[in-house]
C-alpha atoms as a PDB file:
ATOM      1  CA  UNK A   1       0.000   0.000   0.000  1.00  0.00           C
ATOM      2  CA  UNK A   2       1.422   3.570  -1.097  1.00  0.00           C
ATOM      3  CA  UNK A   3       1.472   6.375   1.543  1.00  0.00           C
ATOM      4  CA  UNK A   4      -1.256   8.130  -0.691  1.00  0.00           C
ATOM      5  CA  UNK A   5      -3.699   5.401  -0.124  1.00  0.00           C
ATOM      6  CA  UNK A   6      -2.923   4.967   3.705  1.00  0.00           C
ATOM      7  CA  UNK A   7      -5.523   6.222   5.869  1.00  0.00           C
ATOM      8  CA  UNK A   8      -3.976   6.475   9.211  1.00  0.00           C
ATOM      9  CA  UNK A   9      -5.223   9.566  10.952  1.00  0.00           C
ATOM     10  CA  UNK A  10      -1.532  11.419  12.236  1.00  0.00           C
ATOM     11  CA  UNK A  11      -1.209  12.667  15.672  1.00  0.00           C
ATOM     12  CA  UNK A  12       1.772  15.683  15.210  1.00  0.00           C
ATOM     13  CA  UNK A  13       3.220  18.405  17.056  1.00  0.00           C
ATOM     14  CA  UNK A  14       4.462  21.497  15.064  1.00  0.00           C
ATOM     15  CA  UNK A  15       6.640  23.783  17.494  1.00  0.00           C
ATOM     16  CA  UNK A  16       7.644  27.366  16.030  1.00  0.00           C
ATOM     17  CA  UNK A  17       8.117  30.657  18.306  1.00  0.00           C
ATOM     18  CA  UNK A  18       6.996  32.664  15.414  1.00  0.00           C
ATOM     19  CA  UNK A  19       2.958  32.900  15.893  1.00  0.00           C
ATOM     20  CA  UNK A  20       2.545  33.985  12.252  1.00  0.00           C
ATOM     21  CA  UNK A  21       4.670  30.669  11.253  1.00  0.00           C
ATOM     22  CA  UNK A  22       2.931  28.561  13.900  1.00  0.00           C
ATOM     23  CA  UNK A  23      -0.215  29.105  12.450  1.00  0.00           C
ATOM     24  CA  UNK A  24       0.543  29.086   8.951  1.00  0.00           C
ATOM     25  CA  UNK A  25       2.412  25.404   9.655  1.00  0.00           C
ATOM     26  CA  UNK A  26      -0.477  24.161  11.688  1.00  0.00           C
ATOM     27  CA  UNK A  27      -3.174  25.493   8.774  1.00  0.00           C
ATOM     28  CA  UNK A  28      -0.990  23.592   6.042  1.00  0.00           C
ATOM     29  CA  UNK A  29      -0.997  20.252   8.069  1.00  0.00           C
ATOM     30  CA  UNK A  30      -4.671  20.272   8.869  1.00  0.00           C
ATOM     31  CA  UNK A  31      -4.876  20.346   5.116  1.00  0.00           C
ATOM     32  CA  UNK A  32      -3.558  17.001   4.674  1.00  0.00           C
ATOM     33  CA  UNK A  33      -6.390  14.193   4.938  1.00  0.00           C
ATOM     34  CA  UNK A  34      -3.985  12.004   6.962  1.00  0.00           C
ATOM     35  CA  UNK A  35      -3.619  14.458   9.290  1.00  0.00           C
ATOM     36  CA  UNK A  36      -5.897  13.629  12.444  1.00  0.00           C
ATOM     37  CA  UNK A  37      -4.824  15.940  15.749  1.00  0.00           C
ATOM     38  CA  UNK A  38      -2.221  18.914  15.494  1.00  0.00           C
ATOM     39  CA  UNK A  39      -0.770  20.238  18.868  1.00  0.00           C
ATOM     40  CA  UNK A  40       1.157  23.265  18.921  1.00  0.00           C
ATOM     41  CA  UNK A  41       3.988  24.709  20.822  1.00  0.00           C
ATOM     42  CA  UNK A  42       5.661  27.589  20.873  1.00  0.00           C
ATOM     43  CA  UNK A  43       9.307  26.614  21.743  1.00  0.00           C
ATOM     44  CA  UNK A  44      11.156  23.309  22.815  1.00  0.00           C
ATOM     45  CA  UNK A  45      10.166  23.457  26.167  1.00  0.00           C
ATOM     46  CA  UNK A  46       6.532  23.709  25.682  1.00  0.00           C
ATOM     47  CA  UNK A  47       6.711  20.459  23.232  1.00  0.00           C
ATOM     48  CA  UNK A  48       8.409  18.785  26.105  1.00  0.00           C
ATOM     49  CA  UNK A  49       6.052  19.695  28.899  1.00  0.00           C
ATOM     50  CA  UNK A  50       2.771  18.661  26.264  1.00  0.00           C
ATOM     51  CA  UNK A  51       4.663  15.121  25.790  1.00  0.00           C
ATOM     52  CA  UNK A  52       5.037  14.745  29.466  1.00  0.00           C
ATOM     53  CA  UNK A  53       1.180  16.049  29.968  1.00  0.00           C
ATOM     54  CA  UNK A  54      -1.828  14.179  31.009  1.00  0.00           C
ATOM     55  CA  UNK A  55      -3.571  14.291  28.180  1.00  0.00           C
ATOM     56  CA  UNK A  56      -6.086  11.389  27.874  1.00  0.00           C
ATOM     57  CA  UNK A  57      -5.129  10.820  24.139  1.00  0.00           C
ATOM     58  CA  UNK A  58      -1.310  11.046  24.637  1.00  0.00           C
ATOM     59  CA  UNK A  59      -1.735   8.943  27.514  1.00  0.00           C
ATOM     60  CA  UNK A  60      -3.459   5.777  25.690  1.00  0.00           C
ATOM     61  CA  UNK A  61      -0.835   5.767  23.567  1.00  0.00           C
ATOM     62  CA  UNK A  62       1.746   5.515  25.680  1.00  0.00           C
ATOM     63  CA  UNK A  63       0.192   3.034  27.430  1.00  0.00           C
ATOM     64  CA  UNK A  64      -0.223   1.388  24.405  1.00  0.00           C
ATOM     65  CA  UNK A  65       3.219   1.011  23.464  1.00  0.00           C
ATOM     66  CA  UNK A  66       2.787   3.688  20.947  1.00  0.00           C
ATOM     67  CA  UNK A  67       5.149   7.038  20.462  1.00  0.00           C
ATOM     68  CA  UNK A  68       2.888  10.102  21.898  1.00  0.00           C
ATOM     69  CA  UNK A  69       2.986  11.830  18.850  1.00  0.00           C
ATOM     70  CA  UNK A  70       3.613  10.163  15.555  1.00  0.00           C
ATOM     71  CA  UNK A  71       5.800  13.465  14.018  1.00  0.00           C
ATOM     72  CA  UNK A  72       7.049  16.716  15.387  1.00  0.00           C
ATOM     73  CA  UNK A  73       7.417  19.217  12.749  1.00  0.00           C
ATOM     74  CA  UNK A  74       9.679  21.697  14.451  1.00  0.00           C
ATOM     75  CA  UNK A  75      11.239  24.912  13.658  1.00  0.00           C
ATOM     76  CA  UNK A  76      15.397  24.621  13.875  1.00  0.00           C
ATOM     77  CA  UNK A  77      15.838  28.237  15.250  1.00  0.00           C
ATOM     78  CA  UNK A  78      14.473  28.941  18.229  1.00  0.00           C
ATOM     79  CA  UNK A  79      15.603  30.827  21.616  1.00  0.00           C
ATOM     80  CA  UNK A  80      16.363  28.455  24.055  1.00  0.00           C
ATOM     81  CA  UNK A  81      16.345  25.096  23.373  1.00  0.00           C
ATOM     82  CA  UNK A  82      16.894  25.137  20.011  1.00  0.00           C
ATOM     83  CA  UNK A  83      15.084  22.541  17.521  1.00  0.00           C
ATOM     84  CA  UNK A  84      18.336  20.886  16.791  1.00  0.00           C
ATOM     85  CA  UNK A  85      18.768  20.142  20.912  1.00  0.00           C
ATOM     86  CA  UNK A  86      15.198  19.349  21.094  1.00  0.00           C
ATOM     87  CA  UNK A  87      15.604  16.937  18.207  1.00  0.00           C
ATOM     88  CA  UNK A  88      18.103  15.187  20.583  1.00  0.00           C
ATOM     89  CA  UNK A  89      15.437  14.652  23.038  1.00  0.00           C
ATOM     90  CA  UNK A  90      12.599  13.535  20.985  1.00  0.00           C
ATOM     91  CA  UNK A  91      15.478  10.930  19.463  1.00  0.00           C
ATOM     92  CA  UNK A  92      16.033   9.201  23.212  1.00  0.00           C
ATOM     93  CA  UNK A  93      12.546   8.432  23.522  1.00  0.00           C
ATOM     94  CA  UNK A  94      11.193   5.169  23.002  1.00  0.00           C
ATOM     95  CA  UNK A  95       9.151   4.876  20.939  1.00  0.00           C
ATOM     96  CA  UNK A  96      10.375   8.086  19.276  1.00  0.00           C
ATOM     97  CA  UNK A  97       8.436  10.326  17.370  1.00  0.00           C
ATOM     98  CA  UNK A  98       9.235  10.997  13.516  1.00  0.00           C
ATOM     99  CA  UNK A  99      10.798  13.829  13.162  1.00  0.00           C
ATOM    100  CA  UNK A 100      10.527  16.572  10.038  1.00  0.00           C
ATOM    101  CA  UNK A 101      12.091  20.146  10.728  1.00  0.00           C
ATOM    102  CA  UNK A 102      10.972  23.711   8.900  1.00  0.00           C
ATOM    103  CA  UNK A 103      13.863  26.053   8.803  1.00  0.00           C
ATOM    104  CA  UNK A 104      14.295  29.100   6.382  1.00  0.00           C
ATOM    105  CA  UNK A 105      17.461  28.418   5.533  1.00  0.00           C
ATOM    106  CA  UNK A 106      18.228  25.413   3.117  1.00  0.00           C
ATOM    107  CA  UNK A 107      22.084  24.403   4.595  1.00  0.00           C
ATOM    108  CA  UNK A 108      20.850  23.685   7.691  1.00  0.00           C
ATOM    109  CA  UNK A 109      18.983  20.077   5.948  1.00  0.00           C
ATOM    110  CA  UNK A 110      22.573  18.409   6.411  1.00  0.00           C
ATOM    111  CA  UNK A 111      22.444  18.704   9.844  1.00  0.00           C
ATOM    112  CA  UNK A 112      18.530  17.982   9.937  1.00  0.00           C
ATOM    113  CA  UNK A 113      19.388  14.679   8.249  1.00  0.00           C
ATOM    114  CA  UNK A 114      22.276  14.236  10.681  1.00  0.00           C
ATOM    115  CA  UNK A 115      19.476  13.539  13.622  1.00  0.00           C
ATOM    116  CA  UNK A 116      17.469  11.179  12.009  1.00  0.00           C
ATOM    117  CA  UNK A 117      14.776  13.467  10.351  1.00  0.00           C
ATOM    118  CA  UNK A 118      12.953  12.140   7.539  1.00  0.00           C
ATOM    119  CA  UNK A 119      12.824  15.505   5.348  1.00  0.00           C
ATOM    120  CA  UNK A 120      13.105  19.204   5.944  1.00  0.00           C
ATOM    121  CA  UNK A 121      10.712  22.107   4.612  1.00  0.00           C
ATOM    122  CA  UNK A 122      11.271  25.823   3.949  1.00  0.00           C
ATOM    123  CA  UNK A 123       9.817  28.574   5.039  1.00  0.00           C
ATOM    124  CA  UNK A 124       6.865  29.467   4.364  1.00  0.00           C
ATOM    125  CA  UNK A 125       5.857  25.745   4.024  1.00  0.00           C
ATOM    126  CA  UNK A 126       3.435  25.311   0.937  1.00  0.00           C
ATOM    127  CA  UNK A 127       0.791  22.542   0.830  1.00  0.00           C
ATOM    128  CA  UNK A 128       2.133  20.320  -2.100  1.00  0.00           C
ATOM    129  CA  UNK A 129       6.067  20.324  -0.180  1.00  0.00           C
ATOM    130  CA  UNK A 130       4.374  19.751   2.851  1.00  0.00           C
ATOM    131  CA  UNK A 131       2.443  16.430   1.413  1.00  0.00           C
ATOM    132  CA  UNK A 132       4.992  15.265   0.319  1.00  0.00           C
ATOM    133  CA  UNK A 133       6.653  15.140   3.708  1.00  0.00           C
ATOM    134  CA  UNK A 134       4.095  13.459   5.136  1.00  0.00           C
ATOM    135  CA  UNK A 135       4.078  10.747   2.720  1.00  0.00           C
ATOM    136  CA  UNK A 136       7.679  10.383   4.444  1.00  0.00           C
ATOM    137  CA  UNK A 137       6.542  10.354   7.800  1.00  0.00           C
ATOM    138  CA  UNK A 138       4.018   7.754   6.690  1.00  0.00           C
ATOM    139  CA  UNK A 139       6.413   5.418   5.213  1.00  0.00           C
ATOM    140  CA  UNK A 140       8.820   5.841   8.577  1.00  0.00           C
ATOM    141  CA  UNK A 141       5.792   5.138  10.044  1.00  0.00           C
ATOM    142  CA  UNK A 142       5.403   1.938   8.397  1.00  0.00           C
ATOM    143  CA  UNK A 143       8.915   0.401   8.778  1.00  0.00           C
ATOM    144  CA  UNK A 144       8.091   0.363  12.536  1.00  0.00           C
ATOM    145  CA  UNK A 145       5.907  -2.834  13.578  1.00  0.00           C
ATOM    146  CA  UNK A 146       3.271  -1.742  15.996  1.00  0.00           C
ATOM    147  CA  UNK A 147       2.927  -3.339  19.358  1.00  0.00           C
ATOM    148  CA  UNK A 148       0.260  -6.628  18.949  1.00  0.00           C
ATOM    149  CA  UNK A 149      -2.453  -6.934  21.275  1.00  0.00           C
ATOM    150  CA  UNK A 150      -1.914  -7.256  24.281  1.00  0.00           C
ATOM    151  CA  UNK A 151       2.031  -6.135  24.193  1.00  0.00           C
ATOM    152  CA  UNK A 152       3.716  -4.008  27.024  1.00  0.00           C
ATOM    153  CA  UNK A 153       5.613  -1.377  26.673  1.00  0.00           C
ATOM    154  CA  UNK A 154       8.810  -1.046  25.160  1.00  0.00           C
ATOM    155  CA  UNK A 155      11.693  -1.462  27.868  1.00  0.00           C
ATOM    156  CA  UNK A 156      13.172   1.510  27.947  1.00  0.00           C
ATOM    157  CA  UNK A 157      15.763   1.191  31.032  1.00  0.00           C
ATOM    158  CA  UNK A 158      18.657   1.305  28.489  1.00  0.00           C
ATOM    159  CA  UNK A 159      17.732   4.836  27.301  1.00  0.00           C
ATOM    160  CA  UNK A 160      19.147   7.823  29.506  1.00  0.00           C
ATOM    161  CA  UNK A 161      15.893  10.167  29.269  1.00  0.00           C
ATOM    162  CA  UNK A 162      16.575  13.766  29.771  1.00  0.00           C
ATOM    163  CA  UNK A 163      14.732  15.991  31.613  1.00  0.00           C
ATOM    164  CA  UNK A 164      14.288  19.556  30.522  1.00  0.00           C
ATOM    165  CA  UNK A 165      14.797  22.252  33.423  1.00  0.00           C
ATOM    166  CA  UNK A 166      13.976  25.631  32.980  1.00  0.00           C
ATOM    167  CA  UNK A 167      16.477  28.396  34.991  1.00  0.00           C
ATOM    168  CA  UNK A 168      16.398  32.113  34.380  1.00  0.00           C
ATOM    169  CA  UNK A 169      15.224  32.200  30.965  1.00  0.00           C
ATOM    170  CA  UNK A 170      17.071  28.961  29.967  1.00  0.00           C
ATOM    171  CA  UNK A 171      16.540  25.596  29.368  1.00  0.00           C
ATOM    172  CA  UNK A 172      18.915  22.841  31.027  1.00  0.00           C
ATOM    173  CA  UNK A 173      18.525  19.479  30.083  1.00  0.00           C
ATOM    174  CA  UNK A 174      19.279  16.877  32.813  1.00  0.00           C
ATOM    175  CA  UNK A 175      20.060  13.563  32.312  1.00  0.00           C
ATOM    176  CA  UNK A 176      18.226  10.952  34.363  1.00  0.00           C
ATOM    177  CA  UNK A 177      21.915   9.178  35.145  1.00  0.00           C
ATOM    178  CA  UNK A 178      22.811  12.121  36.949  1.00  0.00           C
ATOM    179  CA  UNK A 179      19.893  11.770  39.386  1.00  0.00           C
ATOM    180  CA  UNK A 180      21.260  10.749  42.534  1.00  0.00           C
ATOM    181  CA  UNK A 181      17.426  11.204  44.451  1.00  0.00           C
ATOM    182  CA  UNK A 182      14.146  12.663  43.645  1.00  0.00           C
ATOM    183  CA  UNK A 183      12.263  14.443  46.643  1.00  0.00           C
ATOM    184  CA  UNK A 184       8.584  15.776  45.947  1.00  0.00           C
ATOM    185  CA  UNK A 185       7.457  18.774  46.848  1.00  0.00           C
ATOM    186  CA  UNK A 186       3.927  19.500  46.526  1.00  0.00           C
ATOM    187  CA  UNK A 187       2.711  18.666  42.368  1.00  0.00           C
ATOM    188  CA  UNK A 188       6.671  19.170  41.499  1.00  0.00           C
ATOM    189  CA  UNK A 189       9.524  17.279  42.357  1.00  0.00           C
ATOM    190  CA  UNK A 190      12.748  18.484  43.090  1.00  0.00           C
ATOM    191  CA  UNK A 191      15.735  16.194  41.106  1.00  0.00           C
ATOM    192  CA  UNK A 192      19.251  16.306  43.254  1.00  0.00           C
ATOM    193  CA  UNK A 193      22.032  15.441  40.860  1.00  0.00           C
ATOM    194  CA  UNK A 194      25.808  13.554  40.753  1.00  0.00           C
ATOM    195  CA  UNK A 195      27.618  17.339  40.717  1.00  0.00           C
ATOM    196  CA  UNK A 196      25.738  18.448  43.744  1.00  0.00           C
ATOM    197  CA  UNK A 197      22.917  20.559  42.052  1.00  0.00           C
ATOM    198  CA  UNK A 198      19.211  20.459  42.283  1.00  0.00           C
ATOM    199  CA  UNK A 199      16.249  21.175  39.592  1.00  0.00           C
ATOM    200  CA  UNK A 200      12.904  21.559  40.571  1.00  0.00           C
ATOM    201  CA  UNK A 201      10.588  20.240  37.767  1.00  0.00           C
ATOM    202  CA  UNK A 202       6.635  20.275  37.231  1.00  0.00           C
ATOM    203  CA  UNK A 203       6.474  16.421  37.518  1.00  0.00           C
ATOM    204  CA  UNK A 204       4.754  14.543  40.660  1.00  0.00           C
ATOM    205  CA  UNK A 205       6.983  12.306  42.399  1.00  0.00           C
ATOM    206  CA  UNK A 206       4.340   9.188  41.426  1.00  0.00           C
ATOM    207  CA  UNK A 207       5.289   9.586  37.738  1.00  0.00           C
ATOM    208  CA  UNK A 208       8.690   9.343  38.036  1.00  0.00           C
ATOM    209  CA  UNK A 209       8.568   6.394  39.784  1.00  0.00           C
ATOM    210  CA  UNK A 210       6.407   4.763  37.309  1.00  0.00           C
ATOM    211  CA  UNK A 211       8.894   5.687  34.415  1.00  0.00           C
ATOM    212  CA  UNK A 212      12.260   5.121  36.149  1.00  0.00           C
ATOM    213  CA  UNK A 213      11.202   2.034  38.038  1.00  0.00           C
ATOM    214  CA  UNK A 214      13.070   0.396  35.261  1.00  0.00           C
ATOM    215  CA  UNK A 215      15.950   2.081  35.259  1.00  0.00           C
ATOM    216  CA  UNK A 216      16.704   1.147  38.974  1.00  0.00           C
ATOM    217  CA  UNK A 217      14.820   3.725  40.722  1.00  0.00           C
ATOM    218  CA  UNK A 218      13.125   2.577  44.108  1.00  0.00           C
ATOM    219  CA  UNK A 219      10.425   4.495  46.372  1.00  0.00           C
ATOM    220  CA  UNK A 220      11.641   4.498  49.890  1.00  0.00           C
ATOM    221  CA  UNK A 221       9.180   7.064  51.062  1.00  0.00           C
ATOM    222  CA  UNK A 222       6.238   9.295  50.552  1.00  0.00           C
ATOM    223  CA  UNK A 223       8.773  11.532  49.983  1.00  0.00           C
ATOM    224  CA  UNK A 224      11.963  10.043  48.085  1.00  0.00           C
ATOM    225  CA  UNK A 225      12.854   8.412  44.846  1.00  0.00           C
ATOM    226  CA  UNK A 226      16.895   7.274  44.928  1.00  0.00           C
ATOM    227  CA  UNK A 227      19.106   5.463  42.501  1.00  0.00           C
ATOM    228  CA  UNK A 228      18.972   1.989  43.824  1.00  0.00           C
ATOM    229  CA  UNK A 229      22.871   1.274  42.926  1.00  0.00           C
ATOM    230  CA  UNK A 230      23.979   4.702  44.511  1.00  0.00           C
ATOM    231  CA  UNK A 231      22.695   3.248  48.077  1.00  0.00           C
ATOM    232  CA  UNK A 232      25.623   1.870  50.006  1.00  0.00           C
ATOM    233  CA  UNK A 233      24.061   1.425  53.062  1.00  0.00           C
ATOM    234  CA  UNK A 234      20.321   0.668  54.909  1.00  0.00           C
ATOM    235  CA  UNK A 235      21.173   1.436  58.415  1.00  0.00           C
ATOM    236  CA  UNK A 236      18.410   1.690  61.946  1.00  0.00           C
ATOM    237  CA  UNK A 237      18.321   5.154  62.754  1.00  0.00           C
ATOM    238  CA  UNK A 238      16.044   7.181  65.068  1.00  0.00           C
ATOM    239  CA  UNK A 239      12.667   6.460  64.153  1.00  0.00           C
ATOM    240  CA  UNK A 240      13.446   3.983  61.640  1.00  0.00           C
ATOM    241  CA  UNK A 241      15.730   3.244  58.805  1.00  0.00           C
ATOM    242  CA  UNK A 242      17.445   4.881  56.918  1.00  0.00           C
ATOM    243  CA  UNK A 243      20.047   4.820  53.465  1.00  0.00           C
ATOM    244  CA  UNK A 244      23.112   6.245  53.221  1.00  0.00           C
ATOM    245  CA  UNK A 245      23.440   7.611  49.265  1.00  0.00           C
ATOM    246  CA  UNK A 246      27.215   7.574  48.596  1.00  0.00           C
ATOM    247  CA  UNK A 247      30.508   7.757  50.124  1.00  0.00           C
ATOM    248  CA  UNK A 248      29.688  11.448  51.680  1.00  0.00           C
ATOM    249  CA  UNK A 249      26.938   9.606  54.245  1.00  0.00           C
ATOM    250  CA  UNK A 250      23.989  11.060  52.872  1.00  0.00           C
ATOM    251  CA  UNK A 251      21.146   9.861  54.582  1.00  0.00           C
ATOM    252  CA  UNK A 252      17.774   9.213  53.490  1.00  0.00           C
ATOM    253  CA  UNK A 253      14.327   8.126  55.954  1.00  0.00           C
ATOM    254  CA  UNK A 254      12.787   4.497  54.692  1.00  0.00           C
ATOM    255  CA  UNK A 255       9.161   4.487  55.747  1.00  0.00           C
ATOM    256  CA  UNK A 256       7.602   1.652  56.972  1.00  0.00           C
ATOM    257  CA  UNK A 257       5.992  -0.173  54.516  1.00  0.00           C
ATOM    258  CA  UNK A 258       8.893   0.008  51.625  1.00  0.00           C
ATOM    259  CA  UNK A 259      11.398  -0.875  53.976  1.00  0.00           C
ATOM    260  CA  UNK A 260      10.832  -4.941  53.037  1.00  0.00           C
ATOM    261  CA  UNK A 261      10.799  -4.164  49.818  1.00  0.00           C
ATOM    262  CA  UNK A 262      13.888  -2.548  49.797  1.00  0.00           C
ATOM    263  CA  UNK A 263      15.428  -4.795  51.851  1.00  0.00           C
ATOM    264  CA  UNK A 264      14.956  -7.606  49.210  1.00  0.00           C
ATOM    265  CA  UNK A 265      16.101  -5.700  46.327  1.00  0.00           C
ATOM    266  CA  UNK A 266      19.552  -4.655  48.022  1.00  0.00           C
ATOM    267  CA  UNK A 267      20.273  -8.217  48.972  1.00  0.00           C
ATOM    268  CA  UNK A 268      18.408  -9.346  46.029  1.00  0.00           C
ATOM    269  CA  UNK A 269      15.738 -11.349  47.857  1.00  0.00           C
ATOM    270  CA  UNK A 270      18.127 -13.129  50.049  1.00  0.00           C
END
C-alpha cells in the first residue's frame, strides 16, 4: 500500500516561536487528509512539557506502546532550546516520534538529516512540499511494527531520558543518570544530581517512579525516589531506617511499609 492510499489519521506536534509561522504550519498540516490531531507549541520546552502532559489521548498511547505523537514538525531556530537540541530529546525516547524540521534556511537540511529526520521544509511551508513530507513520515511510520495486542511497553531502562529544566530564561537538560534522588514537593519534584545541584521540575513524584522504576529507581518514602545502585548502606536510625546515598553519608528516611521491599532488592531477595 502507497502512503497516498494509507488512511492512518496522524497525531503531530508542530513547534515554532513565530505565531505567524505557527499558524501558517499548523493550517498547512490540517490540510492534509492524513492528518488527524495537530498540537502546537511555541518553543522546545513547551513540546516537552505537552509530551510529558496528562492528556487522555497522549496517555493511551503511551500506554499502548505507541510514540505520543507520531511526528514533530519543528522549527530549527528557536531561543532556548533550540530545535536541533530538542531533536536530541525527541530521538532518546522510546518509541520516538518521527521527526521533520521547517527552517528558512536550506544548509541547515545536512544537519537535519544528521538527527534522524525524515525531510526538511522551507519557510513558508506550501501545501504540495508539505504532502509530500508526510508521505515520508508515513512510510517511517510503516517500517516500525506496531505493538500486537496485548504487548507491554517497550523497555526503555537502556535509554538515559533527559529531563528539561527551565532556569532564568534557559533551558537545562538533565540527564536521568545524573539523578542521585528525587524528593517531591507539593505537584513538582525536586531532582538532586551527581555534581551536587538540584532542579525543581513540574512532575509529581508518582510519575517518576512509574517511568524510572526500570531504570533502577526505588520508592523508599512518601517523599523520596533514589538510585537503587547509589545506596551503600540501609542502616536503623532514630525512628526507623534509613540509606546512606554515597561515600559522603547522605542519609535518606525508609518508611515503613517500603522498607521490606527494599530490603529484598539490596540483597536481592536473600
Amino acid at each position: 500500500m502507497s502512503a497516498q492510499q494509507d488512511t492512518r489519521r496522524l497525531l503531530v506536534l508542530a513547534v515554532d516561536d513565530e505565531p505567524h509561522g505557527l499558524n501558517l504550519l499548523v493550517d498547512t498540516l490540517r490540510n492534509n487528509p492524513h492528518i488527524g490531531r495537530v498540537f502546537k507549541a511555541v518553543d522546545a520546552a513547551e513540546a516537552l512539557r505537552l509530551l510529558a502532559s496528562d492528556d487522555p489521548e497522549l496517555r493511551e498511547r503511551k500506554d499502548r506502546g505507541l510514540p505520543a505523537i507520531d511526528a514533530v514538525f519543528a522549527d530549527l531556530q528557536m531561543p532556548g532550546l533550540s530545535g536541533m537540541e530538542m531533536a536530541r530529546v525527541f530521538s532518546a525516547l522510546n518509541p520516538a516520534p518521527v521527526l521533520v524540521f521547517v527552517t528558512g534556511h536550506a544548509h541547515e537540511a545536512v544537519n537535519a538529516f544528521d538527527l534522524g529526520a525524515v525531510d526538511y521544509l522551507l519557510k513558508p511551508c506550501n501545501q504540495h512540499r508539505l504532502d509530500r513530507a508526510v508521505d515520508r513520515v508515513l512510510e517511517k511510520l510503516k517500517t516500525v511494527a506496531p505493538p500486537g495486542p496485548g504487548a507491554a511497553a517497550p523497555d526503555a531502562s537502556d535509554d538515559d531520558e533527559v529531563i528539561p529544566v527551565e532556569l532564568a530564561g534557559t533551558t537545562k537538560l538533565v540527564p536521568r543518570s545524573s539523578v542521585r534522588w528525587v524528593e517531591a514537593q507539593g505537584d513538582y519534584a525536586r531532582l538532586f544530581t551527581k555534581d551536587g545541584s538540584s532542579h525543581l521540575v513540574r512532575i509529581p513524584l508518582t510519575q517518576l517512579e512509574e517511568r524510572w522504576a526500570k531504570a533502577g529507581f526505588v520508592r523508599i518514602h512518601r517523599s523520596f525516589l533514589v538510585a537503587l545502585n547509589l545506596i551503600t548502606e540501609l542502616r536503623m536510625g532514630q525512628g526507623g531506617y534509613q540509606v546512606v546515598i554515597g561515600n559522603e553519608e547522605k542519609l535518606l528516611p525508609v518508611s515503613r511499609r517500603h522498607t521490606r521491599e527494599l530490603k529484598d532488592r539490596l540483597t536481592g531477595g536473600r
